[in-house]
Protein backbone atom coordinates (compact mmCIF):
# COMPACT_ATOMS: atom_id res chain seq x y z
CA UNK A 1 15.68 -14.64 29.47
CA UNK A 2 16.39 -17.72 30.85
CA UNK A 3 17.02 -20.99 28.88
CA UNK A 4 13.77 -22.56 30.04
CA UNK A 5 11.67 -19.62 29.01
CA UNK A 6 13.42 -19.57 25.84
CA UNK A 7 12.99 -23.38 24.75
CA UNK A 8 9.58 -23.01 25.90
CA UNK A 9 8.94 -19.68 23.80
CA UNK A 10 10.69 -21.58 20.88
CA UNK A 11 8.55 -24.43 21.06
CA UNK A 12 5.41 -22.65 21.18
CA UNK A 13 6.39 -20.87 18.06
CA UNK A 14 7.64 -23.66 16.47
CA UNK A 15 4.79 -25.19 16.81
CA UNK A 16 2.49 -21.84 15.69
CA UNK A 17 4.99 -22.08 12.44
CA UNK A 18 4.30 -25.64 11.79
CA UNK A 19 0.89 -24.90 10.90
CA UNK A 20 1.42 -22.51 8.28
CA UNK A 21 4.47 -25.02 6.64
CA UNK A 22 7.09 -22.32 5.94
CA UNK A 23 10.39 -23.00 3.95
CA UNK A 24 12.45 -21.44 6.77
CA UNK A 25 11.08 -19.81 10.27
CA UNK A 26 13.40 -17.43 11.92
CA UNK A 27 12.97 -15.11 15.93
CA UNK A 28 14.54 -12.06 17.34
CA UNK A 29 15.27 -12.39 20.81
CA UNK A 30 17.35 -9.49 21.17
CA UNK A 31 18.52 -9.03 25.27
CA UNK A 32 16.32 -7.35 27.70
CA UNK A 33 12.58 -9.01 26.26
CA UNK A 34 11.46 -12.30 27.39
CA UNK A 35 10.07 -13.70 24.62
CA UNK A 36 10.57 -12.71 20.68
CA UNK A 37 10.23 -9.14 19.51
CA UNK A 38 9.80 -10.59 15.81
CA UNK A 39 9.28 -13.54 13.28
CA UNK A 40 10.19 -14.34 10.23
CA UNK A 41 9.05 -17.10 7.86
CA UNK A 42 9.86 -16.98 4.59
CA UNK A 43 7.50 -19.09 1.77
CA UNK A 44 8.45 -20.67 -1.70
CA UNK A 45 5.59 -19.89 -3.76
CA UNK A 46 5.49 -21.47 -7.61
CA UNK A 47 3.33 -20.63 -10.47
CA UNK A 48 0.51 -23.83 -10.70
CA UNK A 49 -2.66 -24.61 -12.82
CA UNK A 50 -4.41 -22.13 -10.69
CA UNK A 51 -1.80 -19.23 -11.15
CA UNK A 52 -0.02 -19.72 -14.39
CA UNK A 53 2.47 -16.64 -13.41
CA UNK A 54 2.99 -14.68 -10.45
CA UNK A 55 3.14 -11.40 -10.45
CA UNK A 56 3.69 -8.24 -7.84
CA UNK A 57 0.32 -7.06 -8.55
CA UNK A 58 -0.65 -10.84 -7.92
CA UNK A 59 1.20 -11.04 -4.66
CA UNK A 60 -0.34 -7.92 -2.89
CA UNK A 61 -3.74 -8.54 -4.23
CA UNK A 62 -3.37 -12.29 -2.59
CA UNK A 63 -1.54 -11.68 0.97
CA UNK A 64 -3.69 -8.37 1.62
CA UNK A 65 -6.62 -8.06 4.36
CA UNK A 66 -8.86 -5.33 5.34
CA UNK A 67 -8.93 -6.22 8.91
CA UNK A 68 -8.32 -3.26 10.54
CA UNK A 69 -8.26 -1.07 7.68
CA UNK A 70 -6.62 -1.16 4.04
CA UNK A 71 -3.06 -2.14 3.67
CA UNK A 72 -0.40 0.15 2.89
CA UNK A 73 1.23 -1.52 -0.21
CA UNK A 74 4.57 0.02 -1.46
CA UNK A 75 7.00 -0.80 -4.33
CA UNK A 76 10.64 -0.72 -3.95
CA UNK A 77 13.30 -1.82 -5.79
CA UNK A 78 15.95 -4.48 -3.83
CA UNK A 79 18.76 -6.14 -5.02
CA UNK A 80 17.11 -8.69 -6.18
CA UNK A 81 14.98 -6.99 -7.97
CA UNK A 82 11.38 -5.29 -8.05
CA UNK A 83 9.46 -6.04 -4.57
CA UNK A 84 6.41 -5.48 -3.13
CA UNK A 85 5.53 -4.58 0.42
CA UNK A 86 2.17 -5.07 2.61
CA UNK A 87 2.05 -3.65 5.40
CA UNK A 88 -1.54 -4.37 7.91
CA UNK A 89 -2.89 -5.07 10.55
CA UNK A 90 -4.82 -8.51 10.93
CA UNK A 91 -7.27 -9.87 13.51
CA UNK A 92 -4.55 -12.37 14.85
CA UNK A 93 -5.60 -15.10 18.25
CA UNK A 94 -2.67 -14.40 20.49
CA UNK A 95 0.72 -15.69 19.59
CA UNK A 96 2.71 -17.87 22.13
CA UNK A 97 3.18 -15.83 25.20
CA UNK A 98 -0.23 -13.81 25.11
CA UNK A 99 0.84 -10.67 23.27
CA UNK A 100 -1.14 -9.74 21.28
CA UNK A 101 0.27 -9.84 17.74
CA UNK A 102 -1.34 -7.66 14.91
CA UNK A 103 1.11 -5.73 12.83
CA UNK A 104 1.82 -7.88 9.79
CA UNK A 105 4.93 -7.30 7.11
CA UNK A 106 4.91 -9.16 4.32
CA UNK A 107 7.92 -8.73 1.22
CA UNK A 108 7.34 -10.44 -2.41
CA UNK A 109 9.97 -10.48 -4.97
């Protein structure tokens, strides 16, 4: 890829990221694919008035969607303790570059 594509890719999801406010935003560009083969943001979430205490079971009721079909929710164990994992797809508008983007991970500890 070169470096214009890139910084253009990079703004474009930059930008995409911006609108959802994560703590920290992260892409794969691993050699051979012109734009990103995956995205990371990770989000600081903190018990409120509304949610007094956050829980798994809070967590994968919350950041599930039947778009395309149920999620497939797992619980694992990590280092850092008990997690939960969501996997789904979403009905997504197309991410910078045009492909389309539908498989969604999503990891709460």
């Amino acid at each position: 890829m070169d470096r214009r594509t890139l910084r253009r890719d990079l703004r474009a999801r930059a930008e995409d990221s911006r609108s959802r406010d994560p703590f920290y935003a992260f892409a794969l560009y691993p050699d051979g694919f012109d734009s990103a083969l995956a995205l990371l943001e990770v989000d600081l979430i903190w018990p409120d008035e509304t949610v007094r205490r956050l829980t798994l079971d809070w967590l994968a009721e919350t950041f599930s969607a039947d778009d395309f079909g149920g999620p497939t929710v797992t619980r694992r164990q990590l280092p850092v303790g008990p997690a939960v994992r969501i996997r789904q797809n979403l009905a997504m508008s197309s991410p910078p570059g045009g492909n389309p983007g539908v498989l969604l991970e999503t990891v709460g500890f």
